[in-house]
C-alpha atoms as a PDB file:
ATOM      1  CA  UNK A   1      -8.715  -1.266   4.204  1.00  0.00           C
ATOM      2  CA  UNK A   2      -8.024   0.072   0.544  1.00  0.00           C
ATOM      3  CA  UNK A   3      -4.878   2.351   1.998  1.00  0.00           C
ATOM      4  CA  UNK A   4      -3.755  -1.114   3.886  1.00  0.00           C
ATOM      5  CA  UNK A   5      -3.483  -2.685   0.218  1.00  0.00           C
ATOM      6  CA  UNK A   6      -2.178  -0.004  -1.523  1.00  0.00           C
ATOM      7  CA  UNK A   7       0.555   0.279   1.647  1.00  0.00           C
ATOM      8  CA  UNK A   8       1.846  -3.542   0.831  1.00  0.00           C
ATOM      9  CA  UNK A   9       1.302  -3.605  -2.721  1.00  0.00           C
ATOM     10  CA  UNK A  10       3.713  -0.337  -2.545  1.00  0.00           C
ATOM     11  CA  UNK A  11       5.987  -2.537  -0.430  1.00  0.00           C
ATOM     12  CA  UNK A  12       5.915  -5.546  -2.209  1.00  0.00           C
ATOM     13  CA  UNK A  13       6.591  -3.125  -5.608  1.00  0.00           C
ATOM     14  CA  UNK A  14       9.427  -1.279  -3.806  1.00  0.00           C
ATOM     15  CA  UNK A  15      11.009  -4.323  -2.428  1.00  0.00           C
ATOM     16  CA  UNK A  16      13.354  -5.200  -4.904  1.00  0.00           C
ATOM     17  CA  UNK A  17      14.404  -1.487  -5.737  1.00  0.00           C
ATOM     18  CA  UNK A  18      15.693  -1.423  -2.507  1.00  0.00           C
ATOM     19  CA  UNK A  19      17.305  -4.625  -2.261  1.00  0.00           C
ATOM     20  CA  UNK A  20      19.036  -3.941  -5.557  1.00  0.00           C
ATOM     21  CA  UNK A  21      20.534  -1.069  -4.351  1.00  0.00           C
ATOM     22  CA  UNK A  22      21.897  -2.741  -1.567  1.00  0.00           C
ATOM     23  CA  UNK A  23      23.537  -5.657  -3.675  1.00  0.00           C
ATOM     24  CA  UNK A  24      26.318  -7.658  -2.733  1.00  0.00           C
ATOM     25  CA  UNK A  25      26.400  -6.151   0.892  1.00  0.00           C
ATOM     26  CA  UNK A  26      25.857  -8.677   3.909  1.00  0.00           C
ATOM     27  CA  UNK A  27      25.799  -8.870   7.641  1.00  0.00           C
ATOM     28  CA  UNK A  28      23.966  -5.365   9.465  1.00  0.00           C
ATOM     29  CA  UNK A  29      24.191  -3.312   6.402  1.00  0.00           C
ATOM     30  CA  UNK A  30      22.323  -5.849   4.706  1.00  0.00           C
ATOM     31  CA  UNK A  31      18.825  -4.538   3.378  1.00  0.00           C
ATOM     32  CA  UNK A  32      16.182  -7.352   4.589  1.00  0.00           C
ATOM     33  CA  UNK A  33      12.488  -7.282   5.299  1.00  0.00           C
ATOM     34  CA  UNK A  34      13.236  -5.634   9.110  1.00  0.00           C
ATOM     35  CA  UNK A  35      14.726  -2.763   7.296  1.00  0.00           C
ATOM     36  CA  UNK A  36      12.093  -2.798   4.491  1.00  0.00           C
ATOM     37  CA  UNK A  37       9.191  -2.081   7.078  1.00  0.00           C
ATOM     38  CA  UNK A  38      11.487   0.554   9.057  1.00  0.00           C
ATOM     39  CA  UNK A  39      11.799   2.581   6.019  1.00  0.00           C
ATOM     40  CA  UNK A  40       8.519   1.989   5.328  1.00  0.00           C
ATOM     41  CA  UNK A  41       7.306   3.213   9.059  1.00  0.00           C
ATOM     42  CA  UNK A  42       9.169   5.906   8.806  1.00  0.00           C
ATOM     43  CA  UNK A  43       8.012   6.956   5.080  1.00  0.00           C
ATOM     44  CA  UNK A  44       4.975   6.351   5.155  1.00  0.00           C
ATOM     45  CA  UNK A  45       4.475   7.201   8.832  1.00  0.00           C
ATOM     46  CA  UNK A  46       2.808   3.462   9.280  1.00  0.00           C
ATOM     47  CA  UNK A  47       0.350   2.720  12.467  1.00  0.00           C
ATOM     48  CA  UNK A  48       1.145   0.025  14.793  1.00  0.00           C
ATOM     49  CA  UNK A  49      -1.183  -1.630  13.585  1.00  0.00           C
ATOM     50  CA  UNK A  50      -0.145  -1.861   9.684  1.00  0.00           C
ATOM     51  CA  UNK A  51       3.159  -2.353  11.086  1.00  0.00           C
ATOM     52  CA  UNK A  52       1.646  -5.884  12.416  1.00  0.00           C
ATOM     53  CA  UNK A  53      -0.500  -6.220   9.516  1.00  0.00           C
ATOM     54  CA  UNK A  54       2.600  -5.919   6.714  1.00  0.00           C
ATOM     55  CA  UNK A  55       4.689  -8.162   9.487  1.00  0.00           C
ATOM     56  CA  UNK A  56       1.838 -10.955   8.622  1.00  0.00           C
ATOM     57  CA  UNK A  57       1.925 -10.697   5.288  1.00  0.00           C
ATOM     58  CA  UNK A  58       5.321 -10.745   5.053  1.00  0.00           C
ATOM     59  CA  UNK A  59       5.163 -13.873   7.094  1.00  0.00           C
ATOM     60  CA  UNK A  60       2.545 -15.673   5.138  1.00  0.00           C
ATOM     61  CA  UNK A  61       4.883 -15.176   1.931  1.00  0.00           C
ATOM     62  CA  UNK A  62       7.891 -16.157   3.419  1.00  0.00           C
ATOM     63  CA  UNK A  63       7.742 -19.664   2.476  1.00  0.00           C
ATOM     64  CA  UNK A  64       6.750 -19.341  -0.754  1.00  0.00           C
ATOM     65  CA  UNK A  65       9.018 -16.692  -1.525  1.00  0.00           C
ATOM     66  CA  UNK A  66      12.443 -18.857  -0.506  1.00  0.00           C
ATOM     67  CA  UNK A  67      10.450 -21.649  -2.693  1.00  0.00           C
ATOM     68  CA  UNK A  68      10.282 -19.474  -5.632  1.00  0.00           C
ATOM     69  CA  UNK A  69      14.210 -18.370  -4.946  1.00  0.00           C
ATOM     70  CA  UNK A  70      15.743 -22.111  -5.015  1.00  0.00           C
ATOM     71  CA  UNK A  71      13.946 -23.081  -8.280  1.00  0.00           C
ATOM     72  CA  UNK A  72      15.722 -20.067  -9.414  1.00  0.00           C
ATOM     73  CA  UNK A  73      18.781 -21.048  -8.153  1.00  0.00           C
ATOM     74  CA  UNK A  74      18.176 -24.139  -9.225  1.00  0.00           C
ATOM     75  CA  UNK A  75      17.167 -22.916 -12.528  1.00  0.00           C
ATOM     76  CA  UNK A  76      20.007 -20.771 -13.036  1.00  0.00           C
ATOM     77  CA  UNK A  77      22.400 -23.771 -12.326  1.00  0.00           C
ATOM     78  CA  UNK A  78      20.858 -25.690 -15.660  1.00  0.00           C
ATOM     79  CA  UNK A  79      21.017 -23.015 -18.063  1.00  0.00           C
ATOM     80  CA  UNK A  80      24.986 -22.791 -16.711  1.00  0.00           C
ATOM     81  CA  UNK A  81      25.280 -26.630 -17.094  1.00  0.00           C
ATOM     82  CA  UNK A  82      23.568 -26.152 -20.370  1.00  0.00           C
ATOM     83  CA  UNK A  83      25.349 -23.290 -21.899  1.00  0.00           C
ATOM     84  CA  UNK A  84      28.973 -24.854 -21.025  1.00  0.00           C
ATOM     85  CA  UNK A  85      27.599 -27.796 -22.699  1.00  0.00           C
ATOM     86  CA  UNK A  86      26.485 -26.333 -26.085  1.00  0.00           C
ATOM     87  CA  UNK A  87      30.009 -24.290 -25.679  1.00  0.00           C
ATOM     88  CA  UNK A  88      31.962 -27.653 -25.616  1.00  0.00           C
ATOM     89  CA  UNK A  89      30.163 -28.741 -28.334  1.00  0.00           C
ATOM     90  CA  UNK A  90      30.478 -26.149 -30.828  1.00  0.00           C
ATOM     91  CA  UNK A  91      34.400 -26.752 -29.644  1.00  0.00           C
ATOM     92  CA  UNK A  92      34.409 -29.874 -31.255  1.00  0.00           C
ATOM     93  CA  UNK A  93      32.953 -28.252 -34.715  1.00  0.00           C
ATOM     94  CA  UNK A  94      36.002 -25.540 -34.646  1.00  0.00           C
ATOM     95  CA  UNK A  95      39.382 -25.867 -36.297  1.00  0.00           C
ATOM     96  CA  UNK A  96      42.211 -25.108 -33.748  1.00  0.00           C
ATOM     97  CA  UNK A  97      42.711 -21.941 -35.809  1.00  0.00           C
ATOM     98  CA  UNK A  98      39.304 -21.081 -34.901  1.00  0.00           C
ATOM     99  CA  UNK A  99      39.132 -21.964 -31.141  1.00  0.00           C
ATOM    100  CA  UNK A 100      42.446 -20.078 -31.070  1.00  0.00           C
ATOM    101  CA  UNK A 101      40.523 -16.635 -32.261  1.00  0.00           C
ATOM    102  CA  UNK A 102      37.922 -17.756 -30.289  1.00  0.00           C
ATOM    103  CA  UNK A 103      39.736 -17.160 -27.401  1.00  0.00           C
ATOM    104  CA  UNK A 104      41.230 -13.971 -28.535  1.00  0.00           C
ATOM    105  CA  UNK A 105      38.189 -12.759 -28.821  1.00  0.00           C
ATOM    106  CA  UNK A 106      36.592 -13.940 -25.269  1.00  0.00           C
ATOM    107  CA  UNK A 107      39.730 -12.244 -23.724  1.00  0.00           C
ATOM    108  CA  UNK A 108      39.031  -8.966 -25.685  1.00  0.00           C
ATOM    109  CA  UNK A 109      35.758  -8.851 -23.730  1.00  0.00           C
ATOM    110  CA  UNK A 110      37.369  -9.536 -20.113  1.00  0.00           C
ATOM    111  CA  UNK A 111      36.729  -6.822 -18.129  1.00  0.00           C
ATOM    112  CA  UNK A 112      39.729  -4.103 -17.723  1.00  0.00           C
ATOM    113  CA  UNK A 113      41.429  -3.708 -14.072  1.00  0.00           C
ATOM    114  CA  UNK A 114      39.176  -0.613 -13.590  1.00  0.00           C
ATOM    115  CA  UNK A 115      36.019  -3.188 -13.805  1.00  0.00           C
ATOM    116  CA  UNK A 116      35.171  -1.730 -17.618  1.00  0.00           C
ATOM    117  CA  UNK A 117      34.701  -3.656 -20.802  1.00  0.00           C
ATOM    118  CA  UNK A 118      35.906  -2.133 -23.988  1.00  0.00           C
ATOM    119  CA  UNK A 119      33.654  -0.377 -26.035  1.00  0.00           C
ATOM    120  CA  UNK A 120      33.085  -2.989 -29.247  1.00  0.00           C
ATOM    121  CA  UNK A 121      34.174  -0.252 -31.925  1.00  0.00           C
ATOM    122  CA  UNK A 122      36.305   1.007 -30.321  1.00  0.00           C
ATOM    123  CA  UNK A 123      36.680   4.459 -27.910  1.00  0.00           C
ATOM    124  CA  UNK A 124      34.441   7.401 -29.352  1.00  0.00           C
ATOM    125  CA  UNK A 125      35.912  10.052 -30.956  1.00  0.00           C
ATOM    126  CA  UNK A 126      33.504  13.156 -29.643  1.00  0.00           C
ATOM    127  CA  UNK A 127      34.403  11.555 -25.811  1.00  0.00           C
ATOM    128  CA  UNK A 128      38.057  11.074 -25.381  1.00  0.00           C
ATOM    129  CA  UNK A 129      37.889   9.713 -21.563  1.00  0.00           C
ATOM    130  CA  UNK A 130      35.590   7.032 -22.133  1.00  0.00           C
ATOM    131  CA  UNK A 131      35.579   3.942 -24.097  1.00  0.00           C
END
């Protein structure tokens, strides 16, 4: 029973390492729970019956889980709402001047076409091919 808990406290630890490596990819090559436990069968060479037993607990958090993930999203949302708001207001505290160099500046930390952002002080001189 102690090697059961340490096998899904493993998987519950290991869980989003995985999924963050498979970021941003959807459909079959998308890393869910199904492939979780396969990797974890074939890793950790699983019994049928901790198969079943991780299948139940993944179950049993389901719910709660896709709870925690819409506050999140819901969460997220606000702090966007709230951050565009204090942005508009510190707008109406800046000269045009200054919202004009304002903007320079949020341009000068767009991303390049190759995905980069500049390096703040510039490229460094002891590494020629990076910035």
């Amino acid at each position: 029973m102690k090697l059961m808990s340490l096998l899904v406290l493993f998987g519950f630890m290991m869980a989003p390492v995985f999924a963050q490596a498979q970021h941003g990819k959807t459909g079959k090559d998308h890393y869910g729970p199904e492939k979780h436990l396969e990797k974890m069968t074939e890793e950790l060479q699983l019994t049928p019956e901790q198969v079943a037993a991780i299948k139940q607990v993944d179950s049993d958090f389901e719910a709660e889980t896709k709870a925690v993930a819409e506050k999140m999203e819901t969460a997220h949302a606000e702090m966007r709402a709230l951050h565009q708001a204090k942005r508009q207001a510190v707008d109406q505290i800046l000269t045009p001047e200054q919202l004009a160099k304002r903007k320079e500046m949020k341009e000068a930390k767009r991303p390049r076409e190759d995905g980069k952002r500049p390096h703040p002080r510039g490229p460094r001189p002891d590494c020629p091919d990076k910035e």
